[in-house]
Protein backbone atom coordinates (compact mmCIF):
# COMPACT_ATOMS: atom_id res chain seq x y z
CA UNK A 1 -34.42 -40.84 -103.79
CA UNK A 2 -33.44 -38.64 -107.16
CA UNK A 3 -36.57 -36.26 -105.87
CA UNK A 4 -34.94 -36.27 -102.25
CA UNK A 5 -31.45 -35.17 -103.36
CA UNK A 6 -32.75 -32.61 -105.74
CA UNK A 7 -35.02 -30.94 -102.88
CA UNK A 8 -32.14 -31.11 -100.72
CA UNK A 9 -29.87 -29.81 -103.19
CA UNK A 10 -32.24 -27.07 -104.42
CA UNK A 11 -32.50 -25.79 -100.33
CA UNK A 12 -28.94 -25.88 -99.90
CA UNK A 13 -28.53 -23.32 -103.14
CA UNK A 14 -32.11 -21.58 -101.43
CA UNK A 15 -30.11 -21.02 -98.06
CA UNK A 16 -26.95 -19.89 -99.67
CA UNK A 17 -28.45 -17.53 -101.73
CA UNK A 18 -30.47 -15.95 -98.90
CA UNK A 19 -27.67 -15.96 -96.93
CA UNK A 20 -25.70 -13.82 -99.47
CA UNK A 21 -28.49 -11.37 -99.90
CA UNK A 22 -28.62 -11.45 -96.24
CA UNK A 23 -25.04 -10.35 -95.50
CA UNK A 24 -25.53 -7.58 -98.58
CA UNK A 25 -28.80 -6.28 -97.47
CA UNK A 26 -27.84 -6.50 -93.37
CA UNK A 27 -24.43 -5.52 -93.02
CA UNK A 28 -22.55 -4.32 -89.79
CA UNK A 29 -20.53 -1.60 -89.83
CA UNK A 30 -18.98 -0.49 -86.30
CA UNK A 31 -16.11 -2.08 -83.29
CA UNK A 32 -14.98 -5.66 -83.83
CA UNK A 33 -14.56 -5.67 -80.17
CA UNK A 34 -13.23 -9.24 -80.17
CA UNK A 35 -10.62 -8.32 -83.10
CA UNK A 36 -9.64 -4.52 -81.15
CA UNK A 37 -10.67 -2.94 -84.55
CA UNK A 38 -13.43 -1.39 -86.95
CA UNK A 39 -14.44 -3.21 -89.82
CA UNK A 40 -13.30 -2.46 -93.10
CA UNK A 41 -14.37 0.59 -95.35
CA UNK A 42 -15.67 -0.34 -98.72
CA UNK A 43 -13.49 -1.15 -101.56
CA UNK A 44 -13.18 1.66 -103.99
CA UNK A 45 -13.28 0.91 -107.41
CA UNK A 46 -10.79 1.49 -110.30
CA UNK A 47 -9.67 0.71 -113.44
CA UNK A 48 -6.24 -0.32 -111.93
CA UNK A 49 -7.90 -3.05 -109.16
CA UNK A 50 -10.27 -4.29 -111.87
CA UNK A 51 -7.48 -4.98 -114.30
CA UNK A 52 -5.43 -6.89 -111.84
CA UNK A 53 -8.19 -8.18 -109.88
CA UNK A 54 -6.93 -6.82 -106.57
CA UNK A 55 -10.67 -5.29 -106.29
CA UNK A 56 -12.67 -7.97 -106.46
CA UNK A 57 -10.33 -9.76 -103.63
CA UNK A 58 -11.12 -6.50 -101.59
CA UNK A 59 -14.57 -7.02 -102.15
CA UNK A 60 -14.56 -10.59 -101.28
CA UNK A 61 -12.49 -9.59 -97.92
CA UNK A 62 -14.94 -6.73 -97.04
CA UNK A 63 -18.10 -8.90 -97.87
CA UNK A 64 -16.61 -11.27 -94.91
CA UNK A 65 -15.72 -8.85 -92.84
CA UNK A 66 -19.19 -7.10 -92.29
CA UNK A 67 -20.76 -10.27 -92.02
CA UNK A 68 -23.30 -9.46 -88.83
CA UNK A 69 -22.53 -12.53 -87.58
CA UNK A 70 -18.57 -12.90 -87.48
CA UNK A 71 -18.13 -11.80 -83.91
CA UNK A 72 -21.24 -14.27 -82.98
CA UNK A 73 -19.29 -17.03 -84.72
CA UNK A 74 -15.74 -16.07 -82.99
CA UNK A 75 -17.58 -15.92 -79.66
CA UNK A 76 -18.82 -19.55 -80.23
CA UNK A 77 -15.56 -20.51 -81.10
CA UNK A 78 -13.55 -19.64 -78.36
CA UNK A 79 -16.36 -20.84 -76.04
CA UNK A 80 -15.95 -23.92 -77.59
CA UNK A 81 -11.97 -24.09 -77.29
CA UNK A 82 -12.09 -22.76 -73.53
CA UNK A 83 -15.19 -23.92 -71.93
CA UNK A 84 -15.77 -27.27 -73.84
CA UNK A 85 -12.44 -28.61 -74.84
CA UNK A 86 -10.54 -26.82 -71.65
CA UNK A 87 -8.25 -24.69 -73.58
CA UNK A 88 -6.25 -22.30 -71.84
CA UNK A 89 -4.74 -20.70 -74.77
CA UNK A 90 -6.97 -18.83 -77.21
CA UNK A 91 -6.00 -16.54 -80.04
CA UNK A 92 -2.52 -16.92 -78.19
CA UNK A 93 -3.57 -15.16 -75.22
CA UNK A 94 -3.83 -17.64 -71.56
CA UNK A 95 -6.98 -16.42 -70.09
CA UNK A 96 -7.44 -18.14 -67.04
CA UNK A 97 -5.39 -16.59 -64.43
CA UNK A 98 -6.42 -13.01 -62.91
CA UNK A 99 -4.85 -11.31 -66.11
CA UNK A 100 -5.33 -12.03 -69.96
CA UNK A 101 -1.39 -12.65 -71.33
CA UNK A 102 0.57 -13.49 -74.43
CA UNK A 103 1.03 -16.77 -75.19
CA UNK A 104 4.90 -16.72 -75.54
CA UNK A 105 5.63 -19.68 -77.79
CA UNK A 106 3.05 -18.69 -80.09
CA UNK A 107 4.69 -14.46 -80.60
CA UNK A 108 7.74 -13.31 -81.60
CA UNK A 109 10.00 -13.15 -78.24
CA UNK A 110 12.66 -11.42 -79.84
CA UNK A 111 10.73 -8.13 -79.27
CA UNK A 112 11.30 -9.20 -75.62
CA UNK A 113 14.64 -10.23 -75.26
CA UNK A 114 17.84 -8.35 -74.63
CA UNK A 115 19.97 -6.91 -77.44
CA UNK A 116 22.54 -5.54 -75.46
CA UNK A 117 24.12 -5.53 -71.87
CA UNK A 118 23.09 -3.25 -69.04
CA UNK A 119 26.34 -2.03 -69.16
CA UNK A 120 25.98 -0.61 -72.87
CA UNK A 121 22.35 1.15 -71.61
CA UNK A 122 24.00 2.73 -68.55
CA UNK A 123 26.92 4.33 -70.60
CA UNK A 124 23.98 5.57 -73.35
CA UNK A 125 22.16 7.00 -70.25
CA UNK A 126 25.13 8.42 -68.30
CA UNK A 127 26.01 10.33 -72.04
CA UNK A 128 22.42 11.39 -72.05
CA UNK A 129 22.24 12.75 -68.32
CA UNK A 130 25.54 14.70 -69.27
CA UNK A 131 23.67 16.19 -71.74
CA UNK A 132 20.94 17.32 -69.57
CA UNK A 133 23.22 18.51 -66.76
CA UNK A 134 25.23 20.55 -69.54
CA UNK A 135 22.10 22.44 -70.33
CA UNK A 136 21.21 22.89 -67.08
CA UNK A 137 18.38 19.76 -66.84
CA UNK A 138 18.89 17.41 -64.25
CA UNK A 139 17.63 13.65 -65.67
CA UNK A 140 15.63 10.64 -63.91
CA UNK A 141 15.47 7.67 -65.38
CA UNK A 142 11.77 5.82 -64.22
CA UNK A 143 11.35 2.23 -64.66
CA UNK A 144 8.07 -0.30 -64.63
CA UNK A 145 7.73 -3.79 -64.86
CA UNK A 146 6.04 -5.24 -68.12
CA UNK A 147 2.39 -6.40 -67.39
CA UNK A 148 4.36 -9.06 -68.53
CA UNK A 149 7.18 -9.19 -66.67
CA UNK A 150 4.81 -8.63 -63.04
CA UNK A 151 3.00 -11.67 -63.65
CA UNK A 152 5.68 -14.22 -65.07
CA UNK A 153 4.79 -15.63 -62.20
CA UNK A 154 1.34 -16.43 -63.00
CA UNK A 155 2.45 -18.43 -66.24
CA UNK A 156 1.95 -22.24 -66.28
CA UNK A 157 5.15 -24.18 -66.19
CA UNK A 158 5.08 -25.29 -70.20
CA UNK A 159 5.22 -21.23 -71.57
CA UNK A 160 8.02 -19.93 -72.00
CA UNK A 161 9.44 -18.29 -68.74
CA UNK A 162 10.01 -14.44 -68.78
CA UNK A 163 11.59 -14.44 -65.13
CA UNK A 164 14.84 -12.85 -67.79
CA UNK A 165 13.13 -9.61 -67.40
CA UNK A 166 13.15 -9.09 -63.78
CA UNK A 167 16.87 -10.19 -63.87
CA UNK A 168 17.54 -7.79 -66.89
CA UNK A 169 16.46 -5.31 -64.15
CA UNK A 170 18.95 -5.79 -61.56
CA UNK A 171 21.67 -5.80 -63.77
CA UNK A 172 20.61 -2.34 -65.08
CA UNK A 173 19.66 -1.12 -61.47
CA UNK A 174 23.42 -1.73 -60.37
CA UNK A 175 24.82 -0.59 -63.93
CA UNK A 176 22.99 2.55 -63.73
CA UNK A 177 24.20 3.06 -60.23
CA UNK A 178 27.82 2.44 -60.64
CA UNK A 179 27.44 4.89 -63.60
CA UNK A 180 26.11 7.86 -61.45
CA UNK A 181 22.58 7.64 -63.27
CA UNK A 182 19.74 8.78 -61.44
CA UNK A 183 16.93 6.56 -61.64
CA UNK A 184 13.43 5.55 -60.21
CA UNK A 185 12.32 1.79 -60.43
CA UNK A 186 8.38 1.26 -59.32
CA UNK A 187 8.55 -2.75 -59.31
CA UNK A 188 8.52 -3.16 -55.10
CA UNK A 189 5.45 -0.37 -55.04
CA UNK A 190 3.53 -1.93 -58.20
CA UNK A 191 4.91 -5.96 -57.07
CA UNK A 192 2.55 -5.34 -53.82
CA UNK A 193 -0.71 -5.47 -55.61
CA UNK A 194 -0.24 -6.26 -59.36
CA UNK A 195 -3.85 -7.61 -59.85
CA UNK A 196 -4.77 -3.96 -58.80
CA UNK A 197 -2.41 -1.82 -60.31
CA UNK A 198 -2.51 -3.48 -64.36
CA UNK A 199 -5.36 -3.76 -66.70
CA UNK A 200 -6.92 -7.50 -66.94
CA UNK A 201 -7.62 -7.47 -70.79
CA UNK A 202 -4.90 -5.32 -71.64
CA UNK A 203 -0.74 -4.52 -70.97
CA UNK A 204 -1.27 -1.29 -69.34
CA UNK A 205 -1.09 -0.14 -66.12
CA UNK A 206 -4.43 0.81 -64.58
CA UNK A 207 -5.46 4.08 -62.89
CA UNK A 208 -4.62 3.16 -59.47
CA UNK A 209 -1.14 1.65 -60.91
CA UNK A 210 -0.83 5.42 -62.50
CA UNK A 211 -1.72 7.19 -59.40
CA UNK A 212 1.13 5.84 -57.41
CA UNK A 213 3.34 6.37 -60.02
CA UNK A 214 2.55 9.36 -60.55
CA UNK A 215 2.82 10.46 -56.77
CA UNK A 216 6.65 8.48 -56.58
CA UNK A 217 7.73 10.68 -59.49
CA UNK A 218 6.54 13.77 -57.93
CA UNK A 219 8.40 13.12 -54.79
CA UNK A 220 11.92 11.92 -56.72
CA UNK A 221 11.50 15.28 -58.26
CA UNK A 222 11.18 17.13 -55.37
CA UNK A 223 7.81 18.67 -56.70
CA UNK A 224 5.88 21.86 -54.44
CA UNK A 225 2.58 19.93 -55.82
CA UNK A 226 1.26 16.81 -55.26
CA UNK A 227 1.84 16.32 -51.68
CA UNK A 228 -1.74 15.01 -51.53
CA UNK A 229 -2.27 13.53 -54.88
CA UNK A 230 -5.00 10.94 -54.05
CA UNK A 231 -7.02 13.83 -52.64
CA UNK A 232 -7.07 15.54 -56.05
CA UNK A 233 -8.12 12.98 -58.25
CA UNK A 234 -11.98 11.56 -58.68
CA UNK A 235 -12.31 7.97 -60.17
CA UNK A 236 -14.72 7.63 -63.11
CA UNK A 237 -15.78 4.41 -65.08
CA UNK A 238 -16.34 4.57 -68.70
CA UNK A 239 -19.72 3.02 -69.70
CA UNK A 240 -18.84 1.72 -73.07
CA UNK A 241 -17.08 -1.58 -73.58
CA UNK A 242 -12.98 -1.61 -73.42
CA UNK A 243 -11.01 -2.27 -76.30
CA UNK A 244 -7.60 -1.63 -74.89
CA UNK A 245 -4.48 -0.88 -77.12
CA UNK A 246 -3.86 -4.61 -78.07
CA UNK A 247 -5.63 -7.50 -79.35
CA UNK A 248 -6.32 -9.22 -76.15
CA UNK A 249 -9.96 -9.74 -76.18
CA UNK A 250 -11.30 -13.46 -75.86
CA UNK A 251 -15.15 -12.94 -76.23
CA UNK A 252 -16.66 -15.09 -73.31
CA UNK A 253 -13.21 -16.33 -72.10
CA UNK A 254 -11.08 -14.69 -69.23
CA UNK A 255 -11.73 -11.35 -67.33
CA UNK A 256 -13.79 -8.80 -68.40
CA UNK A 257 -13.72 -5.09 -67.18
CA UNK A 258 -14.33 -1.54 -67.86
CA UNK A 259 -11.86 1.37 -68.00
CA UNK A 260 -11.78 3.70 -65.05
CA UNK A 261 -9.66 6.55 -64.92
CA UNK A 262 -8.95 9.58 -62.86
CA UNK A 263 -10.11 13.07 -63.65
CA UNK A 264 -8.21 15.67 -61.60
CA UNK A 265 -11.05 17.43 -59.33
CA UNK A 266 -9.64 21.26 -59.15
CA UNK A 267 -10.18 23.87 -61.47
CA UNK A 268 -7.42 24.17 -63.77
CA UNK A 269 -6.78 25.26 -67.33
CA UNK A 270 -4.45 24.00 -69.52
CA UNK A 271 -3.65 23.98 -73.97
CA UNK A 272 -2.00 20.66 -75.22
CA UNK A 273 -0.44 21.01 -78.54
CA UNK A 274 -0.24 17.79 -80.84
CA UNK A 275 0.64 17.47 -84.11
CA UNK A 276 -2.76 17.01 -85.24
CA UNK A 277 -3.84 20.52 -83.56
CA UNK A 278 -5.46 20.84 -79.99
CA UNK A 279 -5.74 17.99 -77.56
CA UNK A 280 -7.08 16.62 -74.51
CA UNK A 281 -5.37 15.47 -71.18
CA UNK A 282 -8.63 12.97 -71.11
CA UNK A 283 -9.64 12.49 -75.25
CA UNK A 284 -13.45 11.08 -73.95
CA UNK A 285 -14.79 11.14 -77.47
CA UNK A 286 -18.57 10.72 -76.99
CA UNK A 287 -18.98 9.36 -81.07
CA UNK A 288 -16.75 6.65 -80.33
CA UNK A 289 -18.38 3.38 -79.51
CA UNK A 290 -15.60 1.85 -77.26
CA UNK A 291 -12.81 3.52 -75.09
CA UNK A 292 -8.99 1.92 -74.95
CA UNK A 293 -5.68 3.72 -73.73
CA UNK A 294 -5.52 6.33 -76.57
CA UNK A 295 -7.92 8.31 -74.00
CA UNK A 296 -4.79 9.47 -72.23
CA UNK A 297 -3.41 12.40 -74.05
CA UNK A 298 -4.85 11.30 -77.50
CA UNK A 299 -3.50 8.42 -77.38
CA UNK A 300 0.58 7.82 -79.26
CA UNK A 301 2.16 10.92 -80.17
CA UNK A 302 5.48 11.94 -81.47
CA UNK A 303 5.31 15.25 -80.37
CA UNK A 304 2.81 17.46 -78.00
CA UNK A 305 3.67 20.24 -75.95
CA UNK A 306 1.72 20.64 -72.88
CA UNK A 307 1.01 24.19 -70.83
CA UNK A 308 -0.57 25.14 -67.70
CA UNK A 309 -2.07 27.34 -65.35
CA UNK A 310 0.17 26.31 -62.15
CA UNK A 311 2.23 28.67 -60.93
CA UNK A 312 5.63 27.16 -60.27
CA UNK A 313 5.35 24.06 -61.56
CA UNK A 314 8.08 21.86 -62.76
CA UNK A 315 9.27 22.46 -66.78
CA UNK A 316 9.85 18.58 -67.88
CA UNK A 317 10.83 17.16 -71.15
CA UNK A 318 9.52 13.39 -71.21
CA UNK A 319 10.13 10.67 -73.26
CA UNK A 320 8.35 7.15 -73.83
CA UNK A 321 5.95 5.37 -75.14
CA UNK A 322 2.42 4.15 -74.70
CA UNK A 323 3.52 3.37 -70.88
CA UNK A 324 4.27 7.17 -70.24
CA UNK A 325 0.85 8.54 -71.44
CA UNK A 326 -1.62 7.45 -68.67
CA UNK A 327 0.97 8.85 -66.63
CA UNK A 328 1.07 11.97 -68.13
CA UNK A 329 -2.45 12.76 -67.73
CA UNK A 330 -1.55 12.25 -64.16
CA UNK A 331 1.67 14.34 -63.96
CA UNK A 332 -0.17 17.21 -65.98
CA UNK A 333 -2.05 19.05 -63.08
CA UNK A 334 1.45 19.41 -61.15
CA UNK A 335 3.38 20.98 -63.81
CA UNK A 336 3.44 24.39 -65.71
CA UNK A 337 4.78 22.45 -68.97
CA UNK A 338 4.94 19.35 -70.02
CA UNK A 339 6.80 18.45 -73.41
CA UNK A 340 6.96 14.95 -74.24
CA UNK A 341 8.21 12.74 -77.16
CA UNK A 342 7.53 9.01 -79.00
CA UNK A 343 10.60 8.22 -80.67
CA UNK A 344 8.75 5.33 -82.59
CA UNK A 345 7.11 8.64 -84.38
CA UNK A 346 9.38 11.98 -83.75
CA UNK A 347 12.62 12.69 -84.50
CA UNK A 348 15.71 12.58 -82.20
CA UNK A 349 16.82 16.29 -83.86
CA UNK A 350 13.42 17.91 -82.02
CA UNK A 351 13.94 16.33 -79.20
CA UNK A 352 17.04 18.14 -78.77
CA UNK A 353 16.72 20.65 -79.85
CA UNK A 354 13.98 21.26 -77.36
CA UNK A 355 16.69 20.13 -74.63
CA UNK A 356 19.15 22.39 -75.81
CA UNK A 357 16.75 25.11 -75.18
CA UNK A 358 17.82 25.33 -71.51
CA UNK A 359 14.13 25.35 -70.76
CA UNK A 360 13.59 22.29 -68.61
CA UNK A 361 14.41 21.57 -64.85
CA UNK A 362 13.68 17.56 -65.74
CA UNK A 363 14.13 15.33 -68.57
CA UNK A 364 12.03 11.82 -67.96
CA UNK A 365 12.68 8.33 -69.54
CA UNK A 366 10.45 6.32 -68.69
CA UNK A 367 10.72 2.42 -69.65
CA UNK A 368 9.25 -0.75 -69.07
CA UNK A 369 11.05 -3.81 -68.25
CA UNK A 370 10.50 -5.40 -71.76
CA UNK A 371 13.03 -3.19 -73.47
CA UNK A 372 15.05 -1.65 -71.05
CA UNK A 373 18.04 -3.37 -72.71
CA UNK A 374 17.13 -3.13 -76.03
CA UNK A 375 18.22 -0.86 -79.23
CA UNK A 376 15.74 0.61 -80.87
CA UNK A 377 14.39 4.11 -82.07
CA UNK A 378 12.70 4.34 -78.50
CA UNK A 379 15.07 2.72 -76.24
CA UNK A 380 19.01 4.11 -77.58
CA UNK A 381 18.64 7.10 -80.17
CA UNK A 382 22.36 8.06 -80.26
């Protein structure tokens, strides 16, 4: 029996050695597509990490993290907690309805719910339209329902209920009315076929979802283009896997899908101006291994300034977020400039100052239902 244990004990240190020279000799480097990320670079070394030890923590975190089989082992795992032991909640994410959502209970809802009354938001608006009008701009609010928001429905009857948002909604709707604001809200067009107009693995609105946003905004505005904007546009899948812009992959779990987008057919020029130098309407980056939402106009930006060829066109200062890229990439064709804003990243002062110019027939807001009534740097700036 002493002979037994030793073998046993002397292939258990054989198999944990050659495991470690394993993961040091066979790393991977490259997309964690189940974490939405890369892996780690390697730890740099200095005097400073080695003295407090910071470094070799670093080096134990990296050593895990390129361990070729960590998204084999996460993929068995959620198998195991959705398939085997019938778990409909993985990585706080419910996969098994048509769309992959945020377990509520297990986030912070705050970042949801309502810091101030529709009233307050439709006297910060009304100020901000009379600030448009005053330089000559006139100003559309556009609204459109959180992925969340469009399929509260869909939640099982023990997560937290986010049917607040839709009423959140109405009470701006009226409150923007009664204050003379004008304003767009896309929930009736985008309510008749959610499943088709929002990304499965990710909070987004899909192409199609774009496209008829896109072609209600170019009517509110009254637009000479875009009479026949589903004529103009091609759709095009993108082979490599989908990341999306949030952690909401569940490897083996849920939907899966690729990105398709829409590439505007006619010949057309065009110079977008970012803060990190040139960009693209459509940033397909061959050397990257996976696509997400960043492919519509780069991706975030504080600041970019976009020109065209179209004789015209509509001038229109935009503001947003993430929401109001993919439908920038669709506006884009249809106007002769385009300047848009992130105020989670740019400054309130260039934003005016660019309205002040007296250079815009449009200013845009566009929202989505999880923070039209809420104060932040992107929502209420003054």
């Amino acid at each position: 029996m002493k002979l037994l244990k030793k073998v046993l004990i002397l292939i258990s240190l054989a198999l944990c050695l050659g495991l470690g020279i394993f993961f040091q000799t066979s790393p991977y480097h490259g997309p964690l597509f189940s974490e939405n990320r890369s892996t780690m670079d390697k730890p740099q070394m200095t005097l400073e990490g080695l003295e407090s030890g910071d470094y070799f923590n670093q080096v134990n975190d990296y050593i895990q993290d390129v361990n070729p089989w960590r998204q084999d082992l996460i993929q068995l795992k959620t198998i195991f907690q959705g398939k085997i032991l019938r778990r409909p909640v993985v990585n706080n994410v419910y996969w098994q309805g048509p769309v992959q959502l945020p377990y509520l209970d297990g986030m912070d809802t705050d970042s949801l719910r309502p810091d101030l009354s529709a009233q307050d938001m439709a006297r910060f608006y009304q100020k901000l339209q009379g600030d448009c009008q005053k330089y000559g701009t006139r100003f559309l609010f556009v609204g459109i329902p959180n992925q969340t928001d469009i399929f509260s429905s869909k939640f099982p009857s023990y997560m937290e209920d986010t049917g607040y948002l839709a009423q959140g909604e109405e009470a701006l709707k009226e409150a923007l009315d009664q204050a003379g604001v004008e304003a767009l809200f896309l929930r009736d067009l985008l309510a008749q076929d959610p499943e088709a107009y929002y990304l499965r693995s990710d909070h987004h609105c899909s192409n199609r979802g774009l496209l008829l946003e896109g072609q209600e905004i170019l009517k509110k505005m009254a637009s000479p283009y875009g009479q026949k904007i589903q004529e103009d546009f091609e759709e095009v899948r993108d082979p490599r896997p989908f990341v999306g812009s949030r952690s909401r992959k569940v490897p083996g779990l849920g939907p899966k899908e690729s990105l398709t987008y829409y590439r505007y057919k006619k010949p057309w020029t065009y110079q977008l101006e970012t803060p990190a130098g040139p960009g693209q309407v459509l940033e397909l980056n061959p050397e990257k291994a996976t696509v997400d939402y960043g492919i519509y106009m780069g991706g975030d930006q504080a600041y970019s300034v976009l020109k065209t060829d179209r004789p015209g066109g509509l001038k229109v200062l935009v503001y947003g977020d993430s929401y109001t890229n993919g439908l920038e990439s669709i506006l884009a064709p249809y106007l002769s400039q385009m300047t848009s804003f992130d105020f989670r990243y740019g400054k309130k002062e260039d934003f005016f100052k660019e309205l002040e110019s007296g250079h815009y027939d449009y200013c845009l807001c566009i929202r989505d239902s999880g923070i039209y009534l809420k104060e932040s740097p992107n929502g209420r700036f003054y």
